[in-house]
N, C-alpha and C. Protein backbone atom coordinates (compact mmCIF):
# COMPACT_ATOMS: atom_id res chain seq x y z
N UNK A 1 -125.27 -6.45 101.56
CA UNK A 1 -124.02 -6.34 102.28
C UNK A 1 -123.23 -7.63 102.10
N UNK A 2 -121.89 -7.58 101.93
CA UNK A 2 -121.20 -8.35 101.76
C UNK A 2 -120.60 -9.13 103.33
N UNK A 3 -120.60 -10.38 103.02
CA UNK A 3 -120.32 -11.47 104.22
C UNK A 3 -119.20 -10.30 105.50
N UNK A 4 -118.13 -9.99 103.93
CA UNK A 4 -116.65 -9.78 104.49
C UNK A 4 -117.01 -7.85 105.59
N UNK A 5 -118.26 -8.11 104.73
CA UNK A 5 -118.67 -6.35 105.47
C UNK A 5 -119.33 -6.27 106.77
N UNK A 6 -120.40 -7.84 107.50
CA UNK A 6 -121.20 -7.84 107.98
C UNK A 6 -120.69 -8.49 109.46
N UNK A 7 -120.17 -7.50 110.44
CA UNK A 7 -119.76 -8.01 111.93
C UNK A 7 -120.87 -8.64 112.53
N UNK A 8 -120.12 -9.87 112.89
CA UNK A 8 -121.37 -10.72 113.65
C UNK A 8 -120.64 -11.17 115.20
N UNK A 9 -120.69 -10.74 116.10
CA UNK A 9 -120.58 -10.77 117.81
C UNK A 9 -120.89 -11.81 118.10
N UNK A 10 -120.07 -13.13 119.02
CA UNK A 10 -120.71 -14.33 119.07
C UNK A 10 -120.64 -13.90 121.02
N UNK A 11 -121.78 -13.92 121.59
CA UNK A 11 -121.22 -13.71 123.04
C UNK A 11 -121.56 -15.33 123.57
N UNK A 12 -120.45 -15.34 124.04
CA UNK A 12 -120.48 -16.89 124.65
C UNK A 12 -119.87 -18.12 124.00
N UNK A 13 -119.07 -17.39 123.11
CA UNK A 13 -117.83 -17.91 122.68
C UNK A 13 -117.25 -18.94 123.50
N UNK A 14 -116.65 -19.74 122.73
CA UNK A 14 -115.87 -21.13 123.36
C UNK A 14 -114.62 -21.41 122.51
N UNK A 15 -113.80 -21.90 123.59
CA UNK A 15 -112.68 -22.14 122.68
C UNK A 15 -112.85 -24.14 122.14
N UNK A 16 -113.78 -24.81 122.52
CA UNK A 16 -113.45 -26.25 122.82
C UNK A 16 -114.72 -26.06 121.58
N UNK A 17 -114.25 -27.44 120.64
CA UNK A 17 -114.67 -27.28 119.13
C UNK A 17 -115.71 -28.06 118.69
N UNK A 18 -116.03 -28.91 120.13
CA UNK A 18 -117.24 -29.31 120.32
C UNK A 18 -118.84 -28.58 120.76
N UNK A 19 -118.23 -27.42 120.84
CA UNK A 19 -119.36 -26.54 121.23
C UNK A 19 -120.23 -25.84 120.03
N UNK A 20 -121.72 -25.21 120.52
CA UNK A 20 -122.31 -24.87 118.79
C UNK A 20 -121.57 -23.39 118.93
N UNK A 21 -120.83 -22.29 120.18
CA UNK A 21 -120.36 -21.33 120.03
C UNK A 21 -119.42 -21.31 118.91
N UNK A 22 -118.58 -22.24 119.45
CA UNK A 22 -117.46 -22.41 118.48
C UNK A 22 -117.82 -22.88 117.19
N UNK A 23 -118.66 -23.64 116.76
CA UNK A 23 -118.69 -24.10 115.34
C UNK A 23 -119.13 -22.96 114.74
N UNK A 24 -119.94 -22.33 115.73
CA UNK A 24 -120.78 -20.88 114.65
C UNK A 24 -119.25 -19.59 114.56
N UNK A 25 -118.53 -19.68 115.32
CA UNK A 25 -117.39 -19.00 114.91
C UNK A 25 -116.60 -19.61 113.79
N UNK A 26 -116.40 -20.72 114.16
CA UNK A 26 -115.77 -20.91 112.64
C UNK A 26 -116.16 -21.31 111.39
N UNK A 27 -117.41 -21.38 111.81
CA UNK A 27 -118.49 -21.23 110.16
C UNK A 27 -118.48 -19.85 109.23
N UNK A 28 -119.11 -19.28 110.39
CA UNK A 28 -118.78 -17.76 110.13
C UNK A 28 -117.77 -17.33 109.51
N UNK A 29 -116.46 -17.39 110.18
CA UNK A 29 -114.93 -17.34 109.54
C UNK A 29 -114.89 -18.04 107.99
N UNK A 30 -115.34 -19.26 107.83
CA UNK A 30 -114.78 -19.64 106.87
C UNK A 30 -115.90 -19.25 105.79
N UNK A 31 -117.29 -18.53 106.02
CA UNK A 31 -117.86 -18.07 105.49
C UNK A 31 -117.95 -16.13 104.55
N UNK A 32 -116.47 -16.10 105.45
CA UNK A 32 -116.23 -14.78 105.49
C UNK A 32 -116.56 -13.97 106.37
N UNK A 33 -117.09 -14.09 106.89
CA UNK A 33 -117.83 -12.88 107.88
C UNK A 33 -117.00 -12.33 108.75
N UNK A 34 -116.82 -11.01 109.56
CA UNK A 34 -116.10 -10.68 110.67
C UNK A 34 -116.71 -11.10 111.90
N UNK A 35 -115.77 -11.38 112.48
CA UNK A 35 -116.27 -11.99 113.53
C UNK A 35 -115.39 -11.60 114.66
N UNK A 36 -116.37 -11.42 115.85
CA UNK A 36 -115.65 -10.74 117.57
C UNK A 36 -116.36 -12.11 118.72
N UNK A 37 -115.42 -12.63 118.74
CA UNK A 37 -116.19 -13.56 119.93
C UNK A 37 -115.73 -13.25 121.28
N UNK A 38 -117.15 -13.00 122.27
CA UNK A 38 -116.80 -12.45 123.75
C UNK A 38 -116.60 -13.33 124.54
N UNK A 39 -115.87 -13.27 125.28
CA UNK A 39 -115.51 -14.38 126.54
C UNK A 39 -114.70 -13.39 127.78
N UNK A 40 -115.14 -13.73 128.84
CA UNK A 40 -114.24 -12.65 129.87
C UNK A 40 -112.72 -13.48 130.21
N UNK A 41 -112.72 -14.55 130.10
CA UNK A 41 -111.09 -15.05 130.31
C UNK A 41 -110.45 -16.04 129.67
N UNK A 42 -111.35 -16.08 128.23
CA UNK A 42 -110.17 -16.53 127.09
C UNK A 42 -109.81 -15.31 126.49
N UNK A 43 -108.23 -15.88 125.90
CA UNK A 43 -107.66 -14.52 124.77
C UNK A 43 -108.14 -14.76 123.48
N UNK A 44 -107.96 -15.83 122.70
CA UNK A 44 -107.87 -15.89 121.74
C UNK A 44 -108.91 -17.07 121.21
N UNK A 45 -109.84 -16.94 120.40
CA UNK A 45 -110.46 -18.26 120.13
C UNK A 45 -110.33 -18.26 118.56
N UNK A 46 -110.03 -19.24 118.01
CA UNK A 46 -110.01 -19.55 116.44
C UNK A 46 -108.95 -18.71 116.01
N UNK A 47 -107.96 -18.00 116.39
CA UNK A 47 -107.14 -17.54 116.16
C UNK A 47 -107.65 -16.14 116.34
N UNK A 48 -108.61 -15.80 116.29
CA UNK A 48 -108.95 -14.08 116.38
C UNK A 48 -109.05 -14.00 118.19
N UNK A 49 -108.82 -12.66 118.45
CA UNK A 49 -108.66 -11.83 119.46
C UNK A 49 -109.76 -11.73 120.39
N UNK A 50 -110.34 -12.00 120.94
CA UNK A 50 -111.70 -12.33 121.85
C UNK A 50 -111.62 -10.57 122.85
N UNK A 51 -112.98 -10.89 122.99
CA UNK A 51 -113.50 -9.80 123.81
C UNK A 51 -113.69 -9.62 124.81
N UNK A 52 -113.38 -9.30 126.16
CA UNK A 52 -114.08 -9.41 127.71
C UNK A 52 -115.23 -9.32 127.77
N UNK A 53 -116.09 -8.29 126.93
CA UNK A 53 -117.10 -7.53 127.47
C UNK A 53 -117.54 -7.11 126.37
N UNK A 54 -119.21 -7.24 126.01
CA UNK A 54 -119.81 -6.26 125.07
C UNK A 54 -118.91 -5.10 124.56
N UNK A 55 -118.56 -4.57 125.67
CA UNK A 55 -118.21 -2.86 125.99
C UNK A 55 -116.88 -2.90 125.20
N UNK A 56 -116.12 -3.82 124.78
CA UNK A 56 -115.43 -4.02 124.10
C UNK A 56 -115.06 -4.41 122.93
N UNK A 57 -116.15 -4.19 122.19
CA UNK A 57 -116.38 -5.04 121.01
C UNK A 57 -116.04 -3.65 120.06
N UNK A 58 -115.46 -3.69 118.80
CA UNK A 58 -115.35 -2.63 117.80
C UNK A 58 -116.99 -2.91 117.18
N UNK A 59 -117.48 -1.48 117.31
CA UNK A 59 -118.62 -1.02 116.49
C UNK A 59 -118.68 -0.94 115.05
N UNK A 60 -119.42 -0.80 114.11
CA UNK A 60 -120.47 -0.93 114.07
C UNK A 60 -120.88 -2.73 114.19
N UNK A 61 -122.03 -2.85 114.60
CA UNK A 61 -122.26 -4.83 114.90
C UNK A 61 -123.27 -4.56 114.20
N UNK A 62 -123.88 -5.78 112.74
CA UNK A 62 -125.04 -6.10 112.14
C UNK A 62 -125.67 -7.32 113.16
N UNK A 63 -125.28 -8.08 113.55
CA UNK A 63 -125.90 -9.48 114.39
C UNK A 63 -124.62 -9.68 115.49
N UNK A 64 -125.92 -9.59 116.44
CA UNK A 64 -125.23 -10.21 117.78
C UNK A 64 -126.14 -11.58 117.95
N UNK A 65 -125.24 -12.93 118.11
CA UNK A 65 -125.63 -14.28 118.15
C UNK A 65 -125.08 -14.58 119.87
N UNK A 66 -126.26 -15.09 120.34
CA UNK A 66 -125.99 -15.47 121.72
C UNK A 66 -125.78 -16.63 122.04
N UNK A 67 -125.28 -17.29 123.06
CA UNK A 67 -124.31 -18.51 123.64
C UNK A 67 -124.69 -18.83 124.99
N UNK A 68 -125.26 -17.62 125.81
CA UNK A 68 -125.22 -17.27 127.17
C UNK A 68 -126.71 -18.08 127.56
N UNK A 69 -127.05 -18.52 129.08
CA UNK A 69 -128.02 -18.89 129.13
C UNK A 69 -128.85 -17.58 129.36
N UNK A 70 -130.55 -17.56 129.84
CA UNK A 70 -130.80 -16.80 130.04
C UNK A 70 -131.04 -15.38 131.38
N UNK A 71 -130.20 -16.25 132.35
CA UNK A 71 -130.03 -15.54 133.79
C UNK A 71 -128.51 -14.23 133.07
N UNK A 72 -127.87 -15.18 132.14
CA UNK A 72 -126.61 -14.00 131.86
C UNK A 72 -127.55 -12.98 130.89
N UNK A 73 -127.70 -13.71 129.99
CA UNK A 73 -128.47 -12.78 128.74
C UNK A 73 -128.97 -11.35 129.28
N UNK A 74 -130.05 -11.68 130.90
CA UNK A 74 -130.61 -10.78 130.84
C UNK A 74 -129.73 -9.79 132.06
N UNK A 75 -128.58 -9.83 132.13
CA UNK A 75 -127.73 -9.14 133.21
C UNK A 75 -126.36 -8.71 131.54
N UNK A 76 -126.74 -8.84 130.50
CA UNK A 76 -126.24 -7.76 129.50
C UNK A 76 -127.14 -7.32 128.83
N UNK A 77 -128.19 -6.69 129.46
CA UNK A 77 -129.30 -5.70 128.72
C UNK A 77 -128.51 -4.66 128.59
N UNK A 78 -127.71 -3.61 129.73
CA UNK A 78 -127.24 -2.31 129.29
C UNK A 78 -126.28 -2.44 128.53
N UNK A 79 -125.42 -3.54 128.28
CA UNK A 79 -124.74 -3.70 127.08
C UNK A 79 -124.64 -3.95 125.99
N UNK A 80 -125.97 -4.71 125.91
CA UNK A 80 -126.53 -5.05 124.66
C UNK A 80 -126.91 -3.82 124.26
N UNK A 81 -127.41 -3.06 124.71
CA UNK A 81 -128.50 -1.95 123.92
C UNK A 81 -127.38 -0.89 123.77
N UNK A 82 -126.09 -0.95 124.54
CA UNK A 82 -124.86 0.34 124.18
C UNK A 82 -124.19 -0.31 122.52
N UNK A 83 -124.51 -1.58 122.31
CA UNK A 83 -123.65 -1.76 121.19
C UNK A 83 -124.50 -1.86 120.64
N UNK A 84 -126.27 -1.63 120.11
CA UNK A 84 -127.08 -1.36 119.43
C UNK A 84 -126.97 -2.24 117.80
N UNK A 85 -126.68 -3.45 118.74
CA UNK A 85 -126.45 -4.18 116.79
C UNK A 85 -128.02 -4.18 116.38
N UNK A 86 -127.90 -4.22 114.78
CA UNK A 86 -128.48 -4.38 113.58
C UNK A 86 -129.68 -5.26 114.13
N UNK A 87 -129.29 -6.78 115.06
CA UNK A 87 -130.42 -7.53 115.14
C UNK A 87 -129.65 -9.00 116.07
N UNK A 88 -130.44 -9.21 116.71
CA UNK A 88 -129.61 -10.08 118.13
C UNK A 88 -130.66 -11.54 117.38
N UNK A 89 -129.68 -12.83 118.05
CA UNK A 89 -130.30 -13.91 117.77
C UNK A 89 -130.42 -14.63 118.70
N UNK A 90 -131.48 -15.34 119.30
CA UNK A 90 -131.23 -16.00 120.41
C UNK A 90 -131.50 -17.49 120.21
N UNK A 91 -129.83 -18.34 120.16
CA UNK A 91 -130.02 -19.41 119.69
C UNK A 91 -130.37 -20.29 120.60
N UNK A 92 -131.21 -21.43 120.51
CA UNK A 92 -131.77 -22.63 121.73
C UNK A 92 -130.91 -22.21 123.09
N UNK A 93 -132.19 -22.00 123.85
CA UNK A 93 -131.58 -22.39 125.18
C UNK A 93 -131.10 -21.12 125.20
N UNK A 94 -131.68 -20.05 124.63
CA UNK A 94 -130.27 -18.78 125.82
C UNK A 94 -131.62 -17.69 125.40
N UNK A 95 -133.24 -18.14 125.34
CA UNK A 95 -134.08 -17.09 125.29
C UNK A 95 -134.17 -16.16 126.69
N UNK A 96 -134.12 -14.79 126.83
CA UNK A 96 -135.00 -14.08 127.82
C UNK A 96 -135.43 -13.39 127.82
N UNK A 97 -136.79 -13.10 128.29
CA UNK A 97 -137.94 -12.80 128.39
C UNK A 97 -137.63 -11.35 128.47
N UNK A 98 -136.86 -10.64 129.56
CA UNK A 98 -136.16 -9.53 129.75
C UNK A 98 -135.32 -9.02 128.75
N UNK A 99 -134.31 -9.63 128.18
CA UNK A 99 -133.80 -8.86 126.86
C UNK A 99 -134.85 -8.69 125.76
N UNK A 100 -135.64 -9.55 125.30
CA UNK A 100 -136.31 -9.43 124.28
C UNK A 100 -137.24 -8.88 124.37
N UNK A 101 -137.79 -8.17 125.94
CA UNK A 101 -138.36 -6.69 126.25
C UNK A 101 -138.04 -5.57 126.10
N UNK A 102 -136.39 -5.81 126.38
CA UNK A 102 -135.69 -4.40 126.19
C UNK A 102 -135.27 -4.22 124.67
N UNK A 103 -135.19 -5.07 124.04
CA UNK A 103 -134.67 -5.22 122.33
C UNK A 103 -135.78 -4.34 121.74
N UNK A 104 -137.16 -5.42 122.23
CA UNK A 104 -138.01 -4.22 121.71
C UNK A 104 -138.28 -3.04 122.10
N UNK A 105 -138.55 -2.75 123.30
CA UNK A 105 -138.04 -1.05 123.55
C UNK A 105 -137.15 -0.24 123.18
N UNK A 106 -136.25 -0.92 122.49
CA UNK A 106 -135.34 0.00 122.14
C UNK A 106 -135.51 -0.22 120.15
N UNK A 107 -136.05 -0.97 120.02
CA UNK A 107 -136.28 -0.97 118.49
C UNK A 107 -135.91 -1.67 117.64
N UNK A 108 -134.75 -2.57 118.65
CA UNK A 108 -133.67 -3.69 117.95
C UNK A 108 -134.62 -5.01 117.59
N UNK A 109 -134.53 -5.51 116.13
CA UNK A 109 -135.29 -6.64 116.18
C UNK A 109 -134.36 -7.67 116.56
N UNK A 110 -135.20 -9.13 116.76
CA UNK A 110 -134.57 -9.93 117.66
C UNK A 110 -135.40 -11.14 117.05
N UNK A 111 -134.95 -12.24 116.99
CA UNK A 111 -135.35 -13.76 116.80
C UNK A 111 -134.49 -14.89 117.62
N UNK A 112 -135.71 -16.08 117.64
CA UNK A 112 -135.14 -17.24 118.14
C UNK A 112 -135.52 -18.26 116.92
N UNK A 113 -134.02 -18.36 117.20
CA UNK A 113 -133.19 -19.54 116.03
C UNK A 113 -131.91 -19.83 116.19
N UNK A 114 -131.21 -21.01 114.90
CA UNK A 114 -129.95 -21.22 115.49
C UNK A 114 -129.39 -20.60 114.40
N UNK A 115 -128.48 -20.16 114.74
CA UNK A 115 -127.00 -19.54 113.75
C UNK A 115 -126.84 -20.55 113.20
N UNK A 116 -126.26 -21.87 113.29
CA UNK A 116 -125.36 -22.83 112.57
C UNK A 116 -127.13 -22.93 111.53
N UNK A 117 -128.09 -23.14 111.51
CA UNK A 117 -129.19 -23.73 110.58
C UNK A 117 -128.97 -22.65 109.85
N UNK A 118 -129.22 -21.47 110.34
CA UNK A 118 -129.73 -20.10 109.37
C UNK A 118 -128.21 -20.30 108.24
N UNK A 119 -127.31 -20.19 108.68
CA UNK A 119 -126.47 -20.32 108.02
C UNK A 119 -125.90 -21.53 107.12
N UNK A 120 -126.25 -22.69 107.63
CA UNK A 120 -126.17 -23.95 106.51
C UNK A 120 -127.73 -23.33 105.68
N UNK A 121 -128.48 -22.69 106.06
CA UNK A 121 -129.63 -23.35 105.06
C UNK A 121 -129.43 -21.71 104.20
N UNK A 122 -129.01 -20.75 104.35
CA UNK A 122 -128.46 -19.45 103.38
C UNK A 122 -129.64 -18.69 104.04
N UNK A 123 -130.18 -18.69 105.01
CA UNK A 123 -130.89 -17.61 105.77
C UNK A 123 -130.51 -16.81 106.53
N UNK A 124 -129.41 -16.55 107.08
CA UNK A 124 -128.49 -15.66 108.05
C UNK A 124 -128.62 -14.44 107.45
């Protein structure tokens, strides 16, 4: 699959460019990739159109990359599993025990790692 083909969901998006949300959005971007970053009350981050809500994200998603700690993570299980991406990542600091119960119950594979490494080192 091609970069420009492969939607990647950043939930926990940031607009401030010091953050690893934000660098992994605009890595991504300048890597090609499509990209939906969720936030409930920014509009716009990196110039693309941000999301409120899982529930809002245009389908189909190959990787959902997380941002959120893990008390949020695991209060978007029913949303995570309605947008049924390809394969969720849970980068430092935002593991839970509860999503990555329900990931596997539902069949979705799932890892802990960081987006910005997988992607400098060509493993994404």
């Amino acid at each position: 699959m091609k970069s420009s083909e492969h939607h990647v969901v950043v939930l926990g998006a940031s607009p401030k460019p010091d953050r690893y949300s934000n660098r992994a959005v605009r890595l991504l971007l300048r890597l090609g990739y499509r990209v939906t970053p969720v936030h409930p009350a920014i509009p716009v981050i990196e110039g693309l159109d941000v999301a409120k809500s899982l529930d809002d994200v245009p389908r189909p998603v190959q990787t959902l990359t997380l941002y959120v700690g893990p008390a949020r993570a695991a209060s978007t299980i029913p949303a995570v599993l309605r947008l049924a991406p390809t394969r969720v990542i849970f980068n430092p600091g935002t593991e839970s025990p509860e999503l990555e119960r329900a990931l596997d119950d539902a069949g979705i594979p799932w890892q802990r790692d960081c987006t910005l490494v997988m992607l400098d080192s060509g493993t994404f």
